[in-house]
C-alpha atoms as a PDB file:
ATOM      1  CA  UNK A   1      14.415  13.433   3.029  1.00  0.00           C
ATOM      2  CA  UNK A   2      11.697  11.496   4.530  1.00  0.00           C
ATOM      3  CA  UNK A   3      11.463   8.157   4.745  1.00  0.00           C
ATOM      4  CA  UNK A   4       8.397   5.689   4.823  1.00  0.00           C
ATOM      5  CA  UNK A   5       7.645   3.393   7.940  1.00  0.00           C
ATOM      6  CA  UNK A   6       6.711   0.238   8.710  1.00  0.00           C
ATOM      7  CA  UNK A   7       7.605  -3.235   7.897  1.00  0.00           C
ATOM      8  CA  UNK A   8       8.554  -3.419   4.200  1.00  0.00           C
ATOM      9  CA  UNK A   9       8.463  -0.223   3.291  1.00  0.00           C
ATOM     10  CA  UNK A  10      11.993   1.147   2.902  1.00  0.00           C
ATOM     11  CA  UNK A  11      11.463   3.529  -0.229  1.00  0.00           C
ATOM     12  CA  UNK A  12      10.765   6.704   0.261  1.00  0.00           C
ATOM     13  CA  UNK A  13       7.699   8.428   1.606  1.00  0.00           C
ATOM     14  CA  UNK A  14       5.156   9.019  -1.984  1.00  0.00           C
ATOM     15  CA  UNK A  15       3.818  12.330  -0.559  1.00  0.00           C
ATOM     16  CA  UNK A  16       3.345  14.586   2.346  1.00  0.00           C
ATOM     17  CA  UNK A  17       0.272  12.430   3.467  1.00  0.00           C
ATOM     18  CA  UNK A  18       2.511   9.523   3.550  1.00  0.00           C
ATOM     19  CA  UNK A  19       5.314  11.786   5.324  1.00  0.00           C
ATOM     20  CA  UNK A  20       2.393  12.814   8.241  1.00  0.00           C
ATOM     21  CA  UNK A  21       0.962   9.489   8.726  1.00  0.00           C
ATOM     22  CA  UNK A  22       4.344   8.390   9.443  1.00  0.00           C
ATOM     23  CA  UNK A  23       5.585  10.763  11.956  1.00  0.00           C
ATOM     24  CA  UNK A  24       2.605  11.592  13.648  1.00  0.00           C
ATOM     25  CA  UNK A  25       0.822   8.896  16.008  1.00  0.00           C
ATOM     26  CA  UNK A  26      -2.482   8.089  14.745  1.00  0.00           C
ATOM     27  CA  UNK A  27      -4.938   9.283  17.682  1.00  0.00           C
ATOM     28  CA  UNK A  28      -3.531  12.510  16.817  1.00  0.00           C
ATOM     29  CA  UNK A  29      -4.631  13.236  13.373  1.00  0.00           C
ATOM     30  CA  UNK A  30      -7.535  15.305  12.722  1.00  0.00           C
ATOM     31  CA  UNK A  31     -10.801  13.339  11.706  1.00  0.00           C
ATOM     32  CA  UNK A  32     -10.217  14.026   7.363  1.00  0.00           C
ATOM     33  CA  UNK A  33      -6.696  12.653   7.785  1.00  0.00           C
ATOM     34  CA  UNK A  34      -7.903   9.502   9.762  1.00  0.00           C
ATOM     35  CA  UNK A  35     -10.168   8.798   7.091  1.00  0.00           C
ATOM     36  CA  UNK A  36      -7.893   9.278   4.484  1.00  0.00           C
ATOM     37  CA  UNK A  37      -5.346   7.082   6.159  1.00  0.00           C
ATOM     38  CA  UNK A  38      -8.261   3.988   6.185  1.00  0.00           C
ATOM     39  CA  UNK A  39      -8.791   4.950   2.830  1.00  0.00           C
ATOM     40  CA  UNK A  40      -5.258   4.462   1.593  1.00  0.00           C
ATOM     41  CA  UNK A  41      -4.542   1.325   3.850  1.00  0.00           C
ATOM     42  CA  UNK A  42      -7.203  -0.265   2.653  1.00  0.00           C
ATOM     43  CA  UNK A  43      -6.559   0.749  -1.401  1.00  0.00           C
ATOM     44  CA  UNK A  44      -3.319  -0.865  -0.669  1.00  0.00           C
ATOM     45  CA  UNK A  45      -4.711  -3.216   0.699  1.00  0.00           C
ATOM     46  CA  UNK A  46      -7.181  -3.991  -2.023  1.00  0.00           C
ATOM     47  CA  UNK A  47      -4.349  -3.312  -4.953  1.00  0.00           C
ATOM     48  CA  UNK A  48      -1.790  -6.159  -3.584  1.00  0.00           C
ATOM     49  CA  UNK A  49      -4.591  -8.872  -3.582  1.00  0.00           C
ATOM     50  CA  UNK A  50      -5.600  -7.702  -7.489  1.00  0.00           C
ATOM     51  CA  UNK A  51      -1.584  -7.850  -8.119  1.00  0.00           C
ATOM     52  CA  UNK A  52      -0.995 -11.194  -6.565  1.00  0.00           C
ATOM     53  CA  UNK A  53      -4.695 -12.231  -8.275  1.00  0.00           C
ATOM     54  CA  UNK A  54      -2.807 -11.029 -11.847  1.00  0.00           C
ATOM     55  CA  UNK A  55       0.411 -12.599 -11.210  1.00  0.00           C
ATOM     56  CA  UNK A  56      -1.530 -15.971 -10.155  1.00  0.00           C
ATOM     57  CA  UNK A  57      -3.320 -16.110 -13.738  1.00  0.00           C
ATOM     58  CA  UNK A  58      -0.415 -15.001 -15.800  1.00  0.00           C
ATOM     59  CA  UNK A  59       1.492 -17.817 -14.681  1.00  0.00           C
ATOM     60  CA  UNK A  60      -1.493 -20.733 -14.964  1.00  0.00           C
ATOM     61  CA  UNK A  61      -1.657 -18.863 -18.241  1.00  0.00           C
ATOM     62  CA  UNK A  62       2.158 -19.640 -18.925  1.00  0.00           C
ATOM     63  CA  UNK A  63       1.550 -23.153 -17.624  1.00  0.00           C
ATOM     64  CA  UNK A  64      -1.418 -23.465 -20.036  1.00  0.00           C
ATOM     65  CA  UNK A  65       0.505 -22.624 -22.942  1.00  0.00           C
ATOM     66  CA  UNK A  66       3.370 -24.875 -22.475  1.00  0.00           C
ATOM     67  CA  UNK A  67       0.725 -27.993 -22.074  1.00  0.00           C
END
């Protein structure tokens, strides 16, 4: 089974994209795959700021309520 890399990520590789990107040093990619390695670091990129954006108003919400 393979496993994702980096820092944080200890679960397991989503797909076979994920799989390639990690065992296979970027400069040696072809040109799609680069692109579509931008285009999911920056997605991810993109979807933790809109999670941390939601957590940030549920809890003023929470705070709200209690006041």
């Amino acid at each position: 089974m393979l496993r994702a890399a980096g820092l944080g990520r200890k679960s397991i590789a989503v797909n076979a994209v994920d799989d390639t990107l990690t065992f296979v040093p970027f400069r040696d990619l072809p040109p799609w795959l680069k692109r579509w390695a931008v285009y999911v670091t920056v997605r991810d990129k993109l979807e933790g700021w809109w999670l941390q954006g939601e957590d940030a108003a549920r809890r003023v919400w929470q705070v709200v309520r209690r006041g």
